[in-house]
Protein backbone atom coordinates (compact mmCIF):
# COMPACT_ATOMS: atom_id res chain seq x y z
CA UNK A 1 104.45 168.43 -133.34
CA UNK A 2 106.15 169.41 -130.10
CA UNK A 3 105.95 172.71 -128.35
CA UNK A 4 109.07 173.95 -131.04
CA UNK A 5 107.11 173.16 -134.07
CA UNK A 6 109.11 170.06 -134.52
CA UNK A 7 108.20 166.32 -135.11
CA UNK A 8 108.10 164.41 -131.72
CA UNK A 9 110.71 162.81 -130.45
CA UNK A 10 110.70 159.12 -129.79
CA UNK A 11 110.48 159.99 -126.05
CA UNK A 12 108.35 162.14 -126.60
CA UNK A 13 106.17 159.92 -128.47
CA UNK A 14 106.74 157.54 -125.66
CA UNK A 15 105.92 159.97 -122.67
CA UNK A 16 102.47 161.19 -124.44
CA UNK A 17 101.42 157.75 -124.96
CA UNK A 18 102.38 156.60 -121.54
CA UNK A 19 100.39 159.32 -119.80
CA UNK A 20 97.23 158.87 -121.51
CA UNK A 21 97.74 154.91 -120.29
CA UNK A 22 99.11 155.36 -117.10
CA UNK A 23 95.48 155.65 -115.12
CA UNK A 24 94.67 152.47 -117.39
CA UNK A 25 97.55 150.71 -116.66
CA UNK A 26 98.21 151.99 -112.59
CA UNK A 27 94.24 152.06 -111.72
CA UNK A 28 92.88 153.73 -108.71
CA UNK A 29 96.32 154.81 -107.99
CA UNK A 30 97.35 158.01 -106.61
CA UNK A 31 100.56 160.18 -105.27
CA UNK A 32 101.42 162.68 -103.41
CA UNK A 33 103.20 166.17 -104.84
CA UNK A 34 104.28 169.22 -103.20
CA UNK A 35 101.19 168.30 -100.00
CA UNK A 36 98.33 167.07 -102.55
CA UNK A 37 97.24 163.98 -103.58
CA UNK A 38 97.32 163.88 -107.77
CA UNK A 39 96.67 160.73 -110.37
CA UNK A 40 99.48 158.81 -111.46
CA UNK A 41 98.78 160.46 -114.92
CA UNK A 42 99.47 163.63 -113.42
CA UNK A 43 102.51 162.60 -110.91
CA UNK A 44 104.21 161.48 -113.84
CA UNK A 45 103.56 164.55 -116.18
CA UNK A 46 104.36 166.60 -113.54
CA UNK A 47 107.46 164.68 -112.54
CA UNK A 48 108.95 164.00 -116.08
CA UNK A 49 108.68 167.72 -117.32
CA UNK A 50 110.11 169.12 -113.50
CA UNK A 51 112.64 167.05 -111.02
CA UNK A 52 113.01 164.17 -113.92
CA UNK A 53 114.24 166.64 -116.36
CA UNK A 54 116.45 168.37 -113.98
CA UNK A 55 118.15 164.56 -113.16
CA UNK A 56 118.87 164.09 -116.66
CA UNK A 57 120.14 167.82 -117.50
CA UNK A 58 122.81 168.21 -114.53
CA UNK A 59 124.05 164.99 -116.01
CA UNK A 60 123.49 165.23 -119.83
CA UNK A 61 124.08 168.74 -120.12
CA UNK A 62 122.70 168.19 -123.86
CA UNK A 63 118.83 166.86 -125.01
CA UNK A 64 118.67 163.35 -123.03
CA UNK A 65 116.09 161.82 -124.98
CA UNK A 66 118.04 158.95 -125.68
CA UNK A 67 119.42 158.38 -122.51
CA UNK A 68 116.41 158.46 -120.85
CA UNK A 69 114.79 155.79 -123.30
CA UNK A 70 117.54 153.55 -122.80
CA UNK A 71 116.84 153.95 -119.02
CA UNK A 72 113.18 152.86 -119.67
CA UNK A 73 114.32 149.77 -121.95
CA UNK A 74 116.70 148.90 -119.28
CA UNK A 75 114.33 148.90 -116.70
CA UNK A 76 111.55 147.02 -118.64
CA UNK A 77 113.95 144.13 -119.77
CA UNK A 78 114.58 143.93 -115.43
CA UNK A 79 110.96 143.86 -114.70
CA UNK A 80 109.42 141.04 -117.07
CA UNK A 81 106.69 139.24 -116.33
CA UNK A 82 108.41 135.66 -116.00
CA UNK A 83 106.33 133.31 -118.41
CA UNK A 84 106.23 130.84 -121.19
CA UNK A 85 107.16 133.39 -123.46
CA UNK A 86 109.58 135.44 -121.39
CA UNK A 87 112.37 134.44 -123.55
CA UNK A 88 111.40 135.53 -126.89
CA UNK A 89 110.13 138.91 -125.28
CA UNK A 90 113.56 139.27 -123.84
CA UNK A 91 115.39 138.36 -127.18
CA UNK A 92 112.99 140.56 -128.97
CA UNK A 93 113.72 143.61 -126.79
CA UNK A 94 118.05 143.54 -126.55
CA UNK A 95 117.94 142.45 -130.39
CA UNK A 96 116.10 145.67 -131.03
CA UNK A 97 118.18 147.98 -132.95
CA UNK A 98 116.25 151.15 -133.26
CA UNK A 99 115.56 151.33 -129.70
CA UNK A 100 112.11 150.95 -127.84
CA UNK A 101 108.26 152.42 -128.38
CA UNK A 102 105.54 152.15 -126.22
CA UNK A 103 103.63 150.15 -128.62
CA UNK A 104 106.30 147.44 -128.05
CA UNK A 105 106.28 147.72 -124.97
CA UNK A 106 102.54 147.63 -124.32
CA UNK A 107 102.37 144.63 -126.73
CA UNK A 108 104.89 142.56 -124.52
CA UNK A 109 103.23 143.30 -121.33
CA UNK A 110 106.29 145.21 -120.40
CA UNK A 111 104.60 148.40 -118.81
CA UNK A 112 103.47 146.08 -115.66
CA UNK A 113 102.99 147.50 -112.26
CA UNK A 114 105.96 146.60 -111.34
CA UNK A 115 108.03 148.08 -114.12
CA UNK A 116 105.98 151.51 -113.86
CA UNK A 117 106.81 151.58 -109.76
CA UNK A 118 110.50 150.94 -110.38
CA UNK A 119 111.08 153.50 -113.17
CA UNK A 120 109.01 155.99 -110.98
CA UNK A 121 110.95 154.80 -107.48
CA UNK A 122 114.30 155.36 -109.26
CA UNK A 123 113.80 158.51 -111.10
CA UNK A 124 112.37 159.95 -107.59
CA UNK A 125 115.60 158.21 -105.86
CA UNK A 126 118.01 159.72 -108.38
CA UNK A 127 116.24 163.41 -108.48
CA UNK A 128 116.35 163.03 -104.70
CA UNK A 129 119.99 163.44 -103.95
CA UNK A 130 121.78 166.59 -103.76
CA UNK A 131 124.73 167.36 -106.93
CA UNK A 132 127.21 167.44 -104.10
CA UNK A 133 125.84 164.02 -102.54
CA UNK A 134 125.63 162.12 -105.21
CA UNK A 135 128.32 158.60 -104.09
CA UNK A 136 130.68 156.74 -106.85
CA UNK A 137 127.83 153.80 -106.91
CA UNK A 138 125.05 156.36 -107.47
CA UNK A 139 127.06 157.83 -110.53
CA UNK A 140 128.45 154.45 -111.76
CA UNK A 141 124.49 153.25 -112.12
CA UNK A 142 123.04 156.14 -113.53
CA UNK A 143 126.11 156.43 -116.29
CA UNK A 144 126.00 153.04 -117.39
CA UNK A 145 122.33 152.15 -117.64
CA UNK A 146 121.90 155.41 -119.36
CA UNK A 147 124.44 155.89 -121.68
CA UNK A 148 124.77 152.60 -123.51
CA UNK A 149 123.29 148.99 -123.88
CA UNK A 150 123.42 146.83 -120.74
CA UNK A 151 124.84 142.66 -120.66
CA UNK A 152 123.12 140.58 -119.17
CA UNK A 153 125.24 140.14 -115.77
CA UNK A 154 124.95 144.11 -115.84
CA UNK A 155 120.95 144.01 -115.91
CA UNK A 156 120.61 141.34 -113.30
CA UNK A 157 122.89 143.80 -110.67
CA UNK A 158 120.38 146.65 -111.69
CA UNK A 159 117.61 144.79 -111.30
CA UNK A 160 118.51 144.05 -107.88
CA UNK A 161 118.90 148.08 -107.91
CA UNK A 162 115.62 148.53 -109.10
CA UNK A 163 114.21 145.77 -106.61
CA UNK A 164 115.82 147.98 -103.45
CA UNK A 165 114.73 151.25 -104.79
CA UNK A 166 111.31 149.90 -105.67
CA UNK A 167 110.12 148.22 -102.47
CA UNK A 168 111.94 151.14 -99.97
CA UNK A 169 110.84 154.19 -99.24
CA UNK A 170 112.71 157.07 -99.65
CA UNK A 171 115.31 158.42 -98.83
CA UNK A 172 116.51 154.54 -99.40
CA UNK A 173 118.71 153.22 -96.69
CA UNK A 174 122.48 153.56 -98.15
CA UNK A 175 123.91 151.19 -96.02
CA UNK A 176 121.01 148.43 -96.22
CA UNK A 177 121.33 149.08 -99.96
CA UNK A 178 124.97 148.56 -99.94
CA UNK A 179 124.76 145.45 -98.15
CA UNK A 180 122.46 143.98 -100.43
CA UNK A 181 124.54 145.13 -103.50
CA UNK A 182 127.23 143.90 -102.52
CA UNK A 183 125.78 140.21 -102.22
CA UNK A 184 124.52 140.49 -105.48
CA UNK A 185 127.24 142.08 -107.45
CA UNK A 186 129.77 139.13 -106.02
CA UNK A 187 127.18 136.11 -107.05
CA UNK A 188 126.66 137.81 -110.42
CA UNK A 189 130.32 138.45 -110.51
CA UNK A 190 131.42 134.60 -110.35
CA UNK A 191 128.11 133.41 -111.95
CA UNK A 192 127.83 132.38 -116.06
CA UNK A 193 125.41 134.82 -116.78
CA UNK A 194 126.10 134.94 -120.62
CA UNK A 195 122.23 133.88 -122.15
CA UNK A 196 118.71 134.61 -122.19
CA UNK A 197 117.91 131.94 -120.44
CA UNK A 198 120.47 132.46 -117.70
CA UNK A 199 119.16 135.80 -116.60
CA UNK A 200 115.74 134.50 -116.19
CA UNK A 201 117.06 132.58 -113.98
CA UNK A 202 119.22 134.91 -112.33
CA UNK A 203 115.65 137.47 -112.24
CA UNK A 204 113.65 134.26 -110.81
CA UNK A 205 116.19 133.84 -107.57
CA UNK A 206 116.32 137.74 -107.29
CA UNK A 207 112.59 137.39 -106.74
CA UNK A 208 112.87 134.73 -104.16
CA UNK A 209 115.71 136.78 -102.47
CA UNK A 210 113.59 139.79 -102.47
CA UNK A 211 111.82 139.63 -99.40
CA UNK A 212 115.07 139.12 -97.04
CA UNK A 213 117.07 142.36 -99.08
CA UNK A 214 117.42 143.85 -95.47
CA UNK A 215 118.29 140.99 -93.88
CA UNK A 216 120.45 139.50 -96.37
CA UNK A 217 123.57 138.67 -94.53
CA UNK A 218 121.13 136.52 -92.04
CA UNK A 219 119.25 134.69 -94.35
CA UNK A 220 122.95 133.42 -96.32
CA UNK A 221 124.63 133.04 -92.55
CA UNK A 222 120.94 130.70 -91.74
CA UNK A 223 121.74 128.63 -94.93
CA UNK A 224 118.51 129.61 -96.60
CA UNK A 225 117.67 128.60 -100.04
CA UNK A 226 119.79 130.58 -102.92
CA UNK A 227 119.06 129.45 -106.55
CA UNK A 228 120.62 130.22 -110.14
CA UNK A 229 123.99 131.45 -109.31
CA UNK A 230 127.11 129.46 -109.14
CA UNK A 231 127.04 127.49 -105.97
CA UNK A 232 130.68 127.59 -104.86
CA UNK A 233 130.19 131.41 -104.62
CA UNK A 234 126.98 130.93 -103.01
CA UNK A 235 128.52 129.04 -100.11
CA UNK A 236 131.38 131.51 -99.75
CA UNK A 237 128.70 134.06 -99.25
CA UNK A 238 127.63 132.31 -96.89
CA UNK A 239 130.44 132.12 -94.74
CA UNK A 240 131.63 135.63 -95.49
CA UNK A 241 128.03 136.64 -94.05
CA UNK A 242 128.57 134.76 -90.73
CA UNK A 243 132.47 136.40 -90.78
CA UNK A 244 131.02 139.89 -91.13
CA UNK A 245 127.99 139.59 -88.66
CA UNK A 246 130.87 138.41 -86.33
CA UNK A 247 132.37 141.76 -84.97
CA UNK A 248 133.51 145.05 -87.24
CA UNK A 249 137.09 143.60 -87.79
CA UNK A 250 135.71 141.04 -89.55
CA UNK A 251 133.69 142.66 -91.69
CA UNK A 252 136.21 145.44 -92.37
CA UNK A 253 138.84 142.29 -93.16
CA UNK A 254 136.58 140.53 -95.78
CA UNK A 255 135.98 143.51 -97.42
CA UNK A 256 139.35 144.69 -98.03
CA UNK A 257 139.95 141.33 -99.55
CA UNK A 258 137.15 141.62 -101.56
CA UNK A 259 138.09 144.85 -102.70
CA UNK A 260 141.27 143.69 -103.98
CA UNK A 261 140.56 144.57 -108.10
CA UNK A 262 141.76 141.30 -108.98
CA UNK A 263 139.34 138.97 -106.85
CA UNK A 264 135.78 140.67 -107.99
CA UNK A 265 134.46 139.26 -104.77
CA UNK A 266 135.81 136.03 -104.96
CA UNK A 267 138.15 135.34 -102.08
CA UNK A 268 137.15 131.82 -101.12
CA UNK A 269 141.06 130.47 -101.42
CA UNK A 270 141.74 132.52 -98.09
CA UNK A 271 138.68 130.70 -96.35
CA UNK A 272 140.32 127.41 -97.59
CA UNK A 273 144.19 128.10 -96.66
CA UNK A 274 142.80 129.59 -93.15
CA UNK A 275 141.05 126.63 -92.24
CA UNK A 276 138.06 128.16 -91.95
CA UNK A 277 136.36 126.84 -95.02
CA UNK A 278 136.83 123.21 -93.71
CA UNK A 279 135.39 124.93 -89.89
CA UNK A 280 132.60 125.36 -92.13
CA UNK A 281 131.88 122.72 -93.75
CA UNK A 282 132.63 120.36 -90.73
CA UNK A 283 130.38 122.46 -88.64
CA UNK A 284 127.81 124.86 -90.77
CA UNK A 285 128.62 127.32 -88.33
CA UNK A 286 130.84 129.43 -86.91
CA UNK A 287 132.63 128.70 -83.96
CA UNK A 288 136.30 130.34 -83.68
CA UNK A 289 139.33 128.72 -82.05
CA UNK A 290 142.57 131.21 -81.75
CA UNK A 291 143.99 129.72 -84.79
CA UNK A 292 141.36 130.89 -86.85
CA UNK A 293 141.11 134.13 -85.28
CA UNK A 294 145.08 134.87 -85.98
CA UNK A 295 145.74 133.30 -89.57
CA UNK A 296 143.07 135.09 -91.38
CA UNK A 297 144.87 138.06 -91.80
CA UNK A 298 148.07 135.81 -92.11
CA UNK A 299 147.08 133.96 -94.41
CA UNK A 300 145.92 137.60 -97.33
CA UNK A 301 148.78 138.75 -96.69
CA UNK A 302 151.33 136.00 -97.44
CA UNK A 303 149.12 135.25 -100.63
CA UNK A 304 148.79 139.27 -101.67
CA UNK A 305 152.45 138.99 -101.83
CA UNK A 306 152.74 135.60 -103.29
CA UNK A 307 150.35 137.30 -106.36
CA UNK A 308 152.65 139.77 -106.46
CA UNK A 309 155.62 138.23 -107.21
CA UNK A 310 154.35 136.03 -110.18
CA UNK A 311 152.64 139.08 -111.92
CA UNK A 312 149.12 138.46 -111.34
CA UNK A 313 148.50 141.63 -109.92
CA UNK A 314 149.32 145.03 -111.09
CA UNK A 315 147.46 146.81 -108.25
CA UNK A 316 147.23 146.08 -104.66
CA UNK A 317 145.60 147.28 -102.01
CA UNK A 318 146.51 147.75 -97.98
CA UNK A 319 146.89 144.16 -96.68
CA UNK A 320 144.18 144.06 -93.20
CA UNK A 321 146.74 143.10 -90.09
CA UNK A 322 144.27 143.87 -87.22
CA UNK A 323 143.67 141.51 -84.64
CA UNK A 324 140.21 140.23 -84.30
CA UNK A 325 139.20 139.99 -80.59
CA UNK A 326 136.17 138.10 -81.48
């Protein structure tokens, strides 16, 4: 029974198991709260029945019991161990119909370090930011992952969330963040991502991409290694990296064709009809002559309009017209 004289909850069930294991399953750990260091056990009681519950009441406005467990699946099925039997763990867990326990979870080897450390890193991140501060990414996120079941090209863009939030302290970097989104979201846009085995995949080149999150746009520019996604979008990223680290004009110009709702990220064509995706190829570099600086912005533009006119589009965005001086 609860503190209303009711049967538990299957959060609730959840939470009371989880802090009796926590010490067990986090040992030697410790946090600080409000100036004193406390257990894990305690950080997380303290936590989930305080700022936690706060997070999920300004947003729920209603008991979030559900939406809170589907936060926790979500954030397990991100943070699997990746083993011999990953597959049939993952299967098991998105087939699940009447949601998650921790028994399940403990069984699987889901409650791992590093799932614990990213469901504490985001709930901390997301109780962290004023109602009034809260950006259209934040929101997007927190709505989706908590208020129904996630696919799979879905999970492996918040498990590069969790990843960020997880290995950052906070307050996280928004624009570092951002940057590293961004990458993600366009090789997961233009990636098959549609079975099991294609998100391991997708979770076993997150892992390798991990360590350079902050430096992202140098490690595509350098030509480093990039695995599981669709390779024509990895070597666009690539080039739109070296375009961006280029000078501001060129960063604001990619992403105004990348934020054209019809592309999803994918704007190698204008690379091609520029001549800059055969500069690239040729050279694995950048190396800009005036005709590439002018026909860039040429170039989106004519085909914007060209779109236009055969109905592709319904809406457009401003065309970018600046001249780069770079």
């Amino acid at each position: 029974m609860n503190a209303r004289g009711k049967p538990l909850t299957p959060f609730e069930t959840f939470k009371a198991r989880l802090e009796q294991h926590l010490d067990e399953l986090l040992p030697g750990e410790t946090r600080d709260l409000h100036g004193s260091k406390v257990t894990v056990r305690e950080y997380f009681s303290r936590r989930m029945d305080g700022a936690w519950a706060d997070l999920f009441w300004a947003h729920c406005k209603r008991i979030y019991d559900e939406e809170l467990m589907r936060l926790i699946k979500a954030v397990a099925l991100v943070s699997l161990d990746l083993g011999d039997g990953t597959e049939n763990t993952l299967t098991d867990l998105r087939g699940s119909k009447s949601g998650i326990s921790f028994s399940k979870l403990h069984q699987t080897g889901c409650l791992n370090r590093r799932m614990l450390r990213a469901l504490e890193a985001i709930l901390d991140y997301w109780s962290g930011i004023a109602a009034d501060e809260w950006s259209r990414e934040d929101t997007a996120v927190f709505d989706s992952v908590t208020r129904r079941e996630l696919s799979y090209p879905e999970l492996a863009k918040f498990a590069a969330f969790c990843a960020f939030i997880r290995l950052h302290r906070l307050p996280a970097d928004r624009e570092s963040l951002n940057r590293w989104l961004r990458v993600i979201s366009n090789l997961v846009e233009n990636s098959d991502i549609e079975r099991p085995s294609d998100f391991i995949d997708a979770l076993r080149s997150l892992g390798q991409l991990e360590p350079h999150m902050d430096r992202i746009l140098d490690y595509l520019a350098a030509g480093s290694e990039v695995t599981a996604f669709n390779r024509q979008q990895v070597r666009e990223e690539r080039i739109k990296a070296a375009l961006i680290m280029k000078s501001e004009t060129w960063r604001e110009r990619v992403f105004a064709a990348e934020g054209h709702d019809y592309f999803k990220g994918q704007v190698e064509f204008l690379l091609k009809f520029s001549g800059i995706l055969d500069h690239w190829l040729e050279h694995k570099a950048i190396a800009w002559t005036r005709t590439h600086r002018d026909t860039f912005p040429i170039i989106w533009k004519r085909r914007q309009l060209s779109l236009m006119e055969t109905g592709c589009v319904v809406s457009t965005r401003t065309s970018v017209s600046v001249r780069c001086s770079a």
